[in-house]
C-alpha atoms as a PDB file:
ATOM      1  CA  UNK A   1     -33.546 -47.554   2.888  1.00  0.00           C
ATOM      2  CA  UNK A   2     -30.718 -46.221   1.184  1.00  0.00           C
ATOM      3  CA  UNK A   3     -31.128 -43.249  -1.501  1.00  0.00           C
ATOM      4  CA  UNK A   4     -29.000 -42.847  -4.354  1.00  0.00           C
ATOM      5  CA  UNK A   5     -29.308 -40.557  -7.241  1.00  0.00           C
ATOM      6  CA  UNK A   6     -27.611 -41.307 -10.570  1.00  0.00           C
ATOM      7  CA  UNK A   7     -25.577 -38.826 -11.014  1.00  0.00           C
ATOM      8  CA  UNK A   8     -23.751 -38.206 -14.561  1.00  0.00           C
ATOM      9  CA  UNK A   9     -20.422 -36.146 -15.121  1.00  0.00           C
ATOM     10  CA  UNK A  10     -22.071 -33.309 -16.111  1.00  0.00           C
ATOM     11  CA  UNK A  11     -23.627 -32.507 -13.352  1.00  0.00           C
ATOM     12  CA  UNK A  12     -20.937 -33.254 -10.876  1.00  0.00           C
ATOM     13  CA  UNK A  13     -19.037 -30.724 -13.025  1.00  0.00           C
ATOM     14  CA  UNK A  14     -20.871 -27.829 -13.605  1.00  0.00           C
ATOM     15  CA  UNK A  15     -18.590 -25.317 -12.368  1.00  0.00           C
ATOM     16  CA  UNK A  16     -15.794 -24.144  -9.875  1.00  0.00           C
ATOM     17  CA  UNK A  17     -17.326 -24.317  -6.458  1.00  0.00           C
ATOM     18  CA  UNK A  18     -15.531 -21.744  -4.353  1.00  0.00           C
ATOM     19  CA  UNK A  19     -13.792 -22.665  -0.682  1.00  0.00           C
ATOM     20  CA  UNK A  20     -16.471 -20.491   1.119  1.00  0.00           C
ATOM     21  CA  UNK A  21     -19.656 -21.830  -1.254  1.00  0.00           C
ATOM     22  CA  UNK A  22     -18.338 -25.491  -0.309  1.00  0.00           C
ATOM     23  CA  UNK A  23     -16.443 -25.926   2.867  1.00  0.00           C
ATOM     24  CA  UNK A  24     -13.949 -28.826   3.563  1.00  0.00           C
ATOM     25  CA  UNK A  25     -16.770 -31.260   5.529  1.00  0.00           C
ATOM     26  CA  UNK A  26     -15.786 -31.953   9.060  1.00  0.00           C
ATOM     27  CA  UNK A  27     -16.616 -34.962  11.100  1.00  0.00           C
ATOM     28  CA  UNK A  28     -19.484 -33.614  13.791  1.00  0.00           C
ATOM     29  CA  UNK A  29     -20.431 -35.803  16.042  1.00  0.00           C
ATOM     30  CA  UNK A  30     -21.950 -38.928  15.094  1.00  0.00           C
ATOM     31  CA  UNK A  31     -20.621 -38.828  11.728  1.00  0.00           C
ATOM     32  CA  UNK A  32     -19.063 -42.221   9.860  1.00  0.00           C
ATOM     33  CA  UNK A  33     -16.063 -41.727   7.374  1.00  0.00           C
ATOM     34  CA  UNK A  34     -16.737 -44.186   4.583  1.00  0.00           C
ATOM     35  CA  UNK A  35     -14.032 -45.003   1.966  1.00  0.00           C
ATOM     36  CA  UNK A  36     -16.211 -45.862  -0.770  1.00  0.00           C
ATOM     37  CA  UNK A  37     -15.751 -43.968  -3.666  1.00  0.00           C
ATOM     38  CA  UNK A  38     -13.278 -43.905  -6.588  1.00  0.00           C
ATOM     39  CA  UNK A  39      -9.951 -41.949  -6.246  1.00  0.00           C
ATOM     40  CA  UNK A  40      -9.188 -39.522  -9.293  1.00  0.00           C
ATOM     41  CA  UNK A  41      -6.771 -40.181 -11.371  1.00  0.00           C
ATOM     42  CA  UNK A  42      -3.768 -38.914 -13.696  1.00  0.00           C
ATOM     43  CA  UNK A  43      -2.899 -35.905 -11.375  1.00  0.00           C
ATOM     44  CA  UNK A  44      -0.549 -33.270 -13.556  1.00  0.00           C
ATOM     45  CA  UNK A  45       0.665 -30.137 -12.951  1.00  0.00           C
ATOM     46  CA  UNK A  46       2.136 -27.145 -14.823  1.00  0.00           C
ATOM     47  CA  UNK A  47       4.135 -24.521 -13.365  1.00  0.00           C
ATOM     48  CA  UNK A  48       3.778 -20.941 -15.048  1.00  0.00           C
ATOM     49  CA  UNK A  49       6.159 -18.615 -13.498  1.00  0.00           C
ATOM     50  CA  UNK A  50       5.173 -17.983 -10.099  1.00  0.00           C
ATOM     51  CA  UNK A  51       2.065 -20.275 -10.609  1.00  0.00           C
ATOM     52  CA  UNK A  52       0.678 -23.971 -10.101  1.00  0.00           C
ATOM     53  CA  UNK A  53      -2.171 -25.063 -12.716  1.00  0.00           C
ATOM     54  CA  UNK A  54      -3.453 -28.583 -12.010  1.00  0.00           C
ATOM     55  CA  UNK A  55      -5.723 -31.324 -13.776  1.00  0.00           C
ATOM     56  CA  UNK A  56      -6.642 -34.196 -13.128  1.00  0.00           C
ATOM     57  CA  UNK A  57      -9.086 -37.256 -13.789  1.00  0.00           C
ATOM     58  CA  UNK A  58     -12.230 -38.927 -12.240  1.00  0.00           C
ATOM     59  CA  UNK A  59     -14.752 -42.054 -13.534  1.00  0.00           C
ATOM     60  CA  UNK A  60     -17.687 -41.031 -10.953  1.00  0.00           C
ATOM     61  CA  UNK A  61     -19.497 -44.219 -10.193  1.00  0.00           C
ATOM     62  CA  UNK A  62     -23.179 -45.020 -11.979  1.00  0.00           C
ATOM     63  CA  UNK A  63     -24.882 -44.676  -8.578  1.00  0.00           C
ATOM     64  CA  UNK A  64     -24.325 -42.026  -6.543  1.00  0.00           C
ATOM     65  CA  UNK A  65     -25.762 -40.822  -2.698  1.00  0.00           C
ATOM     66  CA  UNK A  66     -27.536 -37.259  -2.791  1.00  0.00           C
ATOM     67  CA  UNK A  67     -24.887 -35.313  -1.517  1.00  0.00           C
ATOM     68  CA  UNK A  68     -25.565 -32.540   0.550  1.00  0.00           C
ATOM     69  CA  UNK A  69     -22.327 -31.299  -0.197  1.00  0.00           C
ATOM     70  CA  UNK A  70     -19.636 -32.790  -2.335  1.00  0.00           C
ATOM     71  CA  UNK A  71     -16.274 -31.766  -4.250  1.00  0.00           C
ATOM     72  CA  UNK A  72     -12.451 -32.217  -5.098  1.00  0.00           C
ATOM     73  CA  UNK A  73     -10.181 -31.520  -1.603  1.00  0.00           C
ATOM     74  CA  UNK A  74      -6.510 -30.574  -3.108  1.00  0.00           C
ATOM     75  CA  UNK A  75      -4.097 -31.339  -0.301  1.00  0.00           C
ATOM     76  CA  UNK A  76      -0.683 -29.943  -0.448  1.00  0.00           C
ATOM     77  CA  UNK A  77       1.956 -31.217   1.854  1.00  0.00           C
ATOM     78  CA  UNK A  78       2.806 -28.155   3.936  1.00  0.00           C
ATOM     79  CA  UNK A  79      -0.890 -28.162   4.993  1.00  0.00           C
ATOM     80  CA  UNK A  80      -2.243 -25.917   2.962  1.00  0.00           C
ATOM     81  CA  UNK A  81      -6.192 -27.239   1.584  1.00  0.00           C
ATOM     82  CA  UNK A  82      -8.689 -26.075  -0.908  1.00  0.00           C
ATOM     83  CA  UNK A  83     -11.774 -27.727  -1.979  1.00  0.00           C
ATOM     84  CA  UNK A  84     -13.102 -27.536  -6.026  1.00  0.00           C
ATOM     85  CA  UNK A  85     -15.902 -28.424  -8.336  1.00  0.00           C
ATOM     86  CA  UNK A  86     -14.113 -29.356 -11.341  1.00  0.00           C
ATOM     87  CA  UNK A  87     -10.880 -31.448 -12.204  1.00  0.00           C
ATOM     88  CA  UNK A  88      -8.520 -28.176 -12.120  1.00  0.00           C
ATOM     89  CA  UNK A  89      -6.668 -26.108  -9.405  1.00  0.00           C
ATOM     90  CA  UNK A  90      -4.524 -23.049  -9.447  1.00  0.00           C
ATOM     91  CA  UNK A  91      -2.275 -21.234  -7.216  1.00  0.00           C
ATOM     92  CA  UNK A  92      -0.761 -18.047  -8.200  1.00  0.00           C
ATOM     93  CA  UNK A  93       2.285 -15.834  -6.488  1.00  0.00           C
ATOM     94  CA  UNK A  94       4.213 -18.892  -4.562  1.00  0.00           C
ATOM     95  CA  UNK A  95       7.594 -18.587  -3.964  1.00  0.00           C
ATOM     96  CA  UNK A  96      10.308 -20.720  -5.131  1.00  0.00           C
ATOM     97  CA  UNK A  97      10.179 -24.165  -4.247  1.00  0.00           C
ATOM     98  CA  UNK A  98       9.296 -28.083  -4.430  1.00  0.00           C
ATOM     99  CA  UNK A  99       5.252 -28.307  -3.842  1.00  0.00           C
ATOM    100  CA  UNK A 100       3.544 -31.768  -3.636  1.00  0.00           C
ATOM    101  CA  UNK A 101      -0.054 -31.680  -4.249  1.00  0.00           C
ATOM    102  CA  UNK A 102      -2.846 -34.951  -3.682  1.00  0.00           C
ATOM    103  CA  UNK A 103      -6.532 -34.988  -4.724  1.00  0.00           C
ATOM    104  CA  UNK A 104      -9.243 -36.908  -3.290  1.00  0.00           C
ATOM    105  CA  UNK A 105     -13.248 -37.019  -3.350  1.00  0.00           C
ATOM    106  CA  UNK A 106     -15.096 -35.893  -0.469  1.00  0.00           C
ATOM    107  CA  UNK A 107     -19.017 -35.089   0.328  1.00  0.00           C
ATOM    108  CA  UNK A 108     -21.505 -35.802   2.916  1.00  0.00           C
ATOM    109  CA  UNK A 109     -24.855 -37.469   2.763  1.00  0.00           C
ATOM    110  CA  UNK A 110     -26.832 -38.122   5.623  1.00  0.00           C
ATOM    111  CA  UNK A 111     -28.405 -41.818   5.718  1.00  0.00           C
ATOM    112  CA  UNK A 112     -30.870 -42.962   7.668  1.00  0.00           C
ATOM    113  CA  UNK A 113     -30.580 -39.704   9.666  1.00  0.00           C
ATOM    114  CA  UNK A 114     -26.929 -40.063  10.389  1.00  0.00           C
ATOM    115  CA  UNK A 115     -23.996 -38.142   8.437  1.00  0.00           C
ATOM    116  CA  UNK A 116     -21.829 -40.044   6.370  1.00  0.00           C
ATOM    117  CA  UNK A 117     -18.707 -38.656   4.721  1.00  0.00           C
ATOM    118  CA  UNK A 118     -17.882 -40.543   1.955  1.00  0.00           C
ATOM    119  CA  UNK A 119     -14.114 -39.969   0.351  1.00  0.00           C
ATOM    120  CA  UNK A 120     -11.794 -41.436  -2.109  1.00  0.00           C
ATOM    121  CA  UNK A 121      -8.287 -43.230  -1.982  1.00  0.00           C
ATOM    122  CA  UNK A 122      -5.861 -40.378  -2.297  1.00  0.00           C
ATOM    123  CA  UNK A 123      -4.424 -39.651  -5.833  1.00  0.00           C
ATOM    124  CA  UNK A 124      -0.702 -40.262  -6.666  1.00  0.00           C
ATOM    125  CA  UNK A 125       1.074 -37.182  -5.841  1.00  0.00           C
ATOM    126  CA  UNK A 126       2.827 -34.546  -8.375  1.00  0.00           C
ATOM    127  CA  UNK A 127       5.430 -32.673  -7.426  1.00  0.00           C
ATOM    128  CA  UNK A 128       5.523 -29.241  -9.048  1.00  0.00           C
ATOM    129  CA  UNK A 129       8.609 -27.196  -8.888  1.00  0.00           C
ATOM    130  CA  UNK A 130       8.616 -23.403  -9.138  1.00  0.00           C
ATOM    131  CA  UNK A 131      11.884 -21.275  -9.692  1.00  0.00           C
ATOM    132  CA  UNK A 132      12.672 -17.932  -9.325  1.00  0.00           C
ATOM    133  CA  UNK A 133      12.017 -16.057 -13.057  1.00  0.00           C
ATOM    134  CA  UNK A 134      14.716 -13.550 -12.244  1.00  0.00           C
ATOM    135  CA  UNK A 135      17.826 -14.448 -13.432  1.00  0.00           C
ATOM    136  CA  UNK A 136      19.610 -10.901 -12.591  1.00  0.00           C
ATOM    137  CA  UNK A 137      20.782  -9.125  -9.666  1.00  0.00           C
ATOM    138  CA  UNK A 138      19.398  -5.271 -10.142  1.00  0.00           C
ATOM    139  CA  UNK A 139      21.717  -2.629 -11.017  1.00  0.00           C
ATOM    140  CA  UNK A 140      22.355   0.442  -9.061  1.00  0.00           C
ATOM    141  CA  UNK A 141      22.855   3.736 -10.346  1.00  0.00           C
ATOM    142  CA  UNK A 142      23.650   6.659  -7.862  1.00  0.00           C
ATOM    143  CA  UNK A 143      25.346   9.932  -8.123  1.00  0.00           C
ATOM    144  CA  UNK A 144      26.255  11.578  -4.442  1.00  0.00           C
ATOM    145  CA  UNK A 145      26.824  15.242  -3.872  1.00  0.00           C
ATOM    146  CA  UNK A 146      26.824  16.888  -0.696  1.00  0.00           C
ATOM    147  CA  UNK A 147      24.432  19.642   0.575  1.00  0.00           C
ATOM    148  CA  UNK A 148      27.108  22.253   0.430  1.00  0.00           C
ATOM    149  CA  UNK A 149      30.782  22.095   0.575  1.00  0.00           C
ATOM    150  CA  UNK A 150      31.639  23.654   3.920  1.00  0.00           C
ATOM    151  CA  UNK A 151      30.387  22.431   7.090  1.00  0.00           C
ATOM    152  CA  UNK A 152      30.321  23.636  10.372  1.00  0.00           C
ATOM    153  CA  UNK A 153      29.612  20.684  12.954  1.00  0.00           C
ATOM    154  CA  UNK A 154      29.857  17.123  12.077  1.00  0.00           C
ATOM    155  CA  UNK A 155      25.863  16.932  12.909  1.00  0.00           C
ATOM    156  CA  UNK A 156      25.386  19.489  10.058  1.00  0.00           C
ATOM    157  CA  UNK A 157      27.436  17.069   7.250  1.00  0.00           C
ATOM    158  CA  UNK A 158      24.455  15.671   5.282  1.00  0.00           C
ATOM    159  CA  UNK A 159      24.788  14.365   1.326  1.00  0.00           C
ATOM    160  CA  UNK A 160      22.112  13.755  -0.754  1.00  0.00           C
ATOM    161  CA  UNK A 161      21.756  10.375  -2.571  1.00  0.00           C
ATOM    162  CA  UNK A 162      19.945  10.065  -5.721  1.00  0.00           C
ATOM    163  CA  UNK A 163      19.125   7.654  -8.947  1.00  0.00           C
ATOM    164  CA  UNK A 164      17.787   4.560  -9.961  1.00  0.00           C
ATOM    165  CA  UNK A 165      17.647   0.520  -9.391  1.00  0.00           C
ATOM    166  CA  UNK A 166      17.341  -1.230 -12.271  1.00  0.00           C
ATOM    167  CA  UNK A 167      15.849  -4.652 -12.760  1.00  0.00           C
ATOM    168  CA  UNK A 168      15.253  -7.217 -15.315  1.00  0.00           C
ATOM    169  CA  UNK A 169      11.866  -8.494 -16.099  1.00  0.00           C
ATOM    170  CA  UNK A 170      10.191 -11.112 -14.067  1.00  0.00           C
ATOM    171  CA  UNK A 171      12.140  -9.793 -11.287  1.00  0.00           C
ATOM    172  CA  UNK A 172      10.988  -8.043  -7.553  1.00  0.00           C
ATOM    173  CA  UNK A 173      11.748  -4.324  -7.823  1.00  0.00           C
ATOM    174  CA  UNK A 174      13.260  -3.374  -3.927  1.00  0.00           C
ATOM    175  CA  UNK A 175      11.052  -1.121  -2.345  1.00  0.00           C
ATOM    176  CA  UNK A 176      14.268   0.181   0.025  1.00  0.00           C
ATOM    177  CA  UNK A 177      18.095   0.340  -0.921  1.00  0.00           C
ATOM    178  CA  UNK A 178      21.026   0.140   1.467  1.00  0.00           C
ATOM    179  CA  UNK A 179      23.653   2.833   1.869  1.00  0.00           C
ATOM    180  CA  UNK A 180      27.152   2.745   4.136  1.00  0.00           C
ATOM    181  CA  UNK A 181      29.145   5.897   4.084  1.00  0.00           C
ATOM    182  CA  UNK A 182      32.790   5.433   5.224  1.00  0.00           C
ATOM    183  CA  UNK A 183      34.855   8.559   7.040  1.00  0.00           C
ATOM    184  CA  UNK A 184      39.291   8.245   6.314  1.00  0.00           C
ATOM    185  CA  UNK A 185      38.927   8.724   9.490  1.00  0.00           C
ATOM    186  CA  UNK A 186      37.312   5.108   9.968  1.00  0.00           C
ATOM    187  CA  UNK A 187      33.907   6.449  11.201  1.00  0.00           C
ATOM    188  CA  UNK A 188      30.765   5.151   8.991  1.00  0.00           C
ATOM    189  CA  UNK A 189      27.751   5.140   8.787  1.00  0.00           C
ATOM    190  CA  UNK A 190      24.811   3.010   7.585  1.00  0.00           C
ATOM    191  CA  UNK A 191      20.994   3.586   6.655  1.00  0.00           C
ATOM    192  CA  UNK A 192      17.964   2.912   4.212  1.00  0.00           C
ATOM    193  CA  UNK A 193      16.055   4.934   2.124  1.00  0.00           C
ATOM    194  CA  UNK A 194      13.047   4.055  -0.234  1.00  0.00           C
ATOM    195  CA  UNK A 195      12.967   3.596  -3.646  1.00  0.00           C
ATOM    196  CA  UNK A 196       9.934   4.633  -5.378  1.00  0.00           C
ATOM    197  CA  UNK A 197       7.735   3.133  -8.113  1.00  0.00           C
ATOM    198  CA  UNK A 198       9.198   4.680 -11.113  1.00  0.00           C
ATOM    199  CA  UNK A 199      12.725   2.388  -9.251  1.00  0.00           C
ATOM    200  CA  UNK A 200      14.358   5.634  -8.534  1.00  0.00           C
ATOM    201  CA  UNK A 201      14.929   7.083  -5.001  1.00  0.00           C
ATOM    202  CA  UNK A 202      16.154  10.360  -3.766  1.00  0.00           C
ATOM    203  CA  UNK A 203      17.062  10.982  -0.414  1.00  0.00           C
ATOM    204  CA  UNK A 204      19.372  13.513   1.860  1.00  0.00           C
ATOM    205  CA  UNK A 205      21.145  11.998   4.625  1.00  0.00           C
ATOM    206  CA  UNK A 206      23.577  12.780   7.444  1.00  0.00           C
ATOM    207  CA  UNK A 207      27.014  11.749   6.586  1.00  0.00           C
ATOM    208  CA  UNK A 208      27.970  10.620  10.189  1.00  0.00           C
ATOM    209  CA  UNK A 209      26.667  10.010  13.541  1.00  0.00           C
ATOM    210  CA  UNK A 210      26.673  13.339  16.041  1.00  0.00           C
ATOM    211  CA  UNK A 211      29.052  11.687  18.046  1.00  0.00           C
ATOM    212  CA  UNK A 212      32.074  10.589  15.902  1.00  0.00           C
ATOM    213  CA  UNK A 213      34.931  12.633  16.285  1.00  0.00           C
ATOM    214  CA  UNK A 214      36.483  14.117  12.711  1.00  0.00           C
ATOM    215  CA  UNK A 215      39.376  16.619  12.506  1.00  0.00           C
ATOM    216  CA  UNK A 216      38.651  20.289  10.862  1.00  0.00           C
ATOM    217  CA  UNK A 217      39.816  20.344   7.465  1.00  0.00           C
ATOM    218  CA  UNK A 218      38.997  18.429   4.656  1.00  0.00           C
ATOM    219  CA  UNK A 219      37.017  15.060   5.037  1.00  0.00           C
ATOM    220  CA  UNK A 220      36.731  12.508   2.480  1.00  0.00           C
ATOM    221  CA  UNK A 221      34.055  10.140   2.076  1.00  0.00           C
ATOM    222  CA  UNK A 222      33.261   6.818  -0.081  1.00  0.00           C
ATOM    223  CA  UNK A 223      29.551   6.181  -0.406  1.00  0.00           C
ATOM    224  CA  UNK A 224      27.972   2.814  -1.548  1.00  0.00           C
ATOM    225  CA  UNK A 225      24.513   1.646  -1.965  1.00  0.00           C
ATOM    226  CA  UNK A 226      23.446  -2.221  -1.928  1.00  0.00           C
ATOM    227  CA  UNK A 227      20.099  -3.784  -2.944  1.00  0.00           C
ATOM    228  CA  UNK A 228      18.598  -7.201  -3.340  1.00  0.00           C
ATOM    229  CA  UNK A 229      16.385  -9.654  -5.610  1.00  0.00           C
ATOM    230  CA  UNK A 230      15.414 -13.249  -5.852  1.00  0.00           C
ATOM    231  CA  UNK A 231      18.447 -13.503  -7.746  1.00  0.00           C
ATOM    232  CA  UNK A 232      20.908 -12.125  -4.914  1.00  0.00           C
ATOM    233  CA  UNK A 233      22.340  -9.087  -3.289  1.00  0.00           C
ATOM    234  CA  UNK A 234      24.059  -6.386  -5.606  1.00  0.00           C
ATOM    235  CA  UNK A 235      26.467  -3.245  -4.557  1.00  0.00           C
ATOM    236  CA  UNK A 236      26.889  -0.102  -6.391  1.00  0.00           C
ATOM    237  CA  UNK A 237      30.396   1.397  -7.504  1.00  0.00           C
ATOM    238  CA  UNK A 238      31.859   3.056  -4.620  1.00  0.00           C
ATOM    239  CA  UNK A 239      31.216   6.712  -4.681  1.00  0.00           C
ATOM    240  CA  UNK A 240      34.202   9.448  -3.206  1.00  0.00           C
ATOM    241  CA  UNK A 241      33.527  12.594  -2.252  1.00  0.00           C
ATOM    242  CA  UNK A 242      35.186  15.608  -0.186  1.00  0.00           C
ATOM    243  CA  UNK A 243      34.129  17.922   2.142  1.00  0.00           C
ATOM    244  CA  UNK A 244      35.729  20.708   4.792  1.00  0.00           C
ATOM    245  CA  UNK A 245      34.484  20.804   8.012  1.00  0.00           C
ATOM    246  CA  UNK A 246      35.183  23.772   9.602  1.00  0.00           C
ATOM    247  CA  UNK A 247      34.537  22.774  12.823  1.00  0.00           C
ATOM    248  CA  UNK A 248      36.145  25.096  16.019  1.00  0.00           C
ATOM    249  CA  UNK A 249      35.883  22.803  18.563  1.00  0.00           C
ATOM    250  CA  UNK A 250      36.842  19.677  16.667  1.00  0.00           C
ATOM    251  CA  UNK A 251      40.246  18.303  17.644  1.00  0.00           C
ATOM    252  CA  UNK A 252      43.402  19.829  15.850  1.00  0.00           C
END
């Protein structure tokens, strides 16, 4: 004999039931998937910034099996699956881009000593599209000055880099900024250095690598620093500065 329990909607919704308190039911062995039971209805959802909120619908039948477990499975289309107690989902912190999302019933009973999953129809999907909030590339602000203004071997030429990325709300502050530092000669020189949380980084660097090859005397030097946000990659002025090297075994 068959048991069913009448089951009204406020019972079936008495509160979010977490992934780990309800896991998504799996067939074990034995078990019968029945399609049996209503699908929900009037699927909507609401992008806020970064975020997915969605609601939906569901006219639970009169009679009902006593489920031993029993909820809402949210599928979205690049795999990802959640399972809730009430007609509303979020998702928080996704990146830009076109998400489709589905809802269905699912729970288990077991009848006359076998398991039987009982589901829904799919839902109709929503698509729910989330776009970057930052609308700016960040600013960089930079002042380079070198360590002292004679040098004696090119390994010894070091500047020091300092200031501040700026970025506009509801935009990703970069943790690291770019830097290229270009010789007249033609040597350069590229690197990283961190930016901290207050956006502003400080850093001392060498100028060129050991084994580039720079004439005593004066050496110039243009400096620029690059960074990047959802919005796109940004460059800082171009910085000049001069040095001497004073260098006695450098080439004449």
């Amino acid at each position: 004999m068959r048991i069913w329990l009448l089951c009204s909607a406020l019972l079936v919704f008495s509160g979010r039931i977490s992934a780990k308190e309800l896991p998504l039911p799996s067939l074990a062995k034995g078990a019968t998937l029945v399609q049996d039971v209503p699908e929900p209805f009037n699927l909507q959802a609401v992008v806020k910034k970064r975020g997915v909120a969605l609601s939906w619908e569901w006219q639970p039948p009169e009679m009902q099996p006593l489920y031993l477990d029993w909820g809402y499975e949210i599928f979205r289309t690049d795999g990802v699956r959640d399972v809730v107690g009430i007609p509303a989902y979020q998702q928080q912190d996704l990146e830009p881009g076109t998400y489709t999302y589905k809802v269905r019933i699912r729970g288990s009973a077991k009848e006359h000593g076998k398991r039987i999953v009982h589901v829904s129809a799919w839902s109709e999907p929503v698509e729910a599209k989330v776009v970057s909030a930052c609308r700016l590339i960040p600013r960089i602000l930079m002042d380079v000055k070198p360590t002292r203004p004679k040098f004696e071997s090119i390994a010894s030429v070091r500047v020091r880099l300092t200031g501040q990325v700026v970025s506009a709300e509801g935009c990703t502050l970069p943790t690291r900024i770019g830097y290229r530092i270009d010789a007249h000669t033609g040597a350069s020189h590229t690197g990283s250095i961190p930016v901290n949380a207050n956006n502003r980084f400080d850093a001392t660097v060498n100028a060129l690598a050991e084994e580039e090859e720079v004439p005593s005397g004066e050496v110039t030097f243009t400096v620029t620093a690059s960074a990047e946000n959802e919005a796109g990659p940004a460059s800082s002025d171009a910085y000049a500065l001069s040095v001497t090297l004073e260098n006695k075994y450098a080439p004449k």
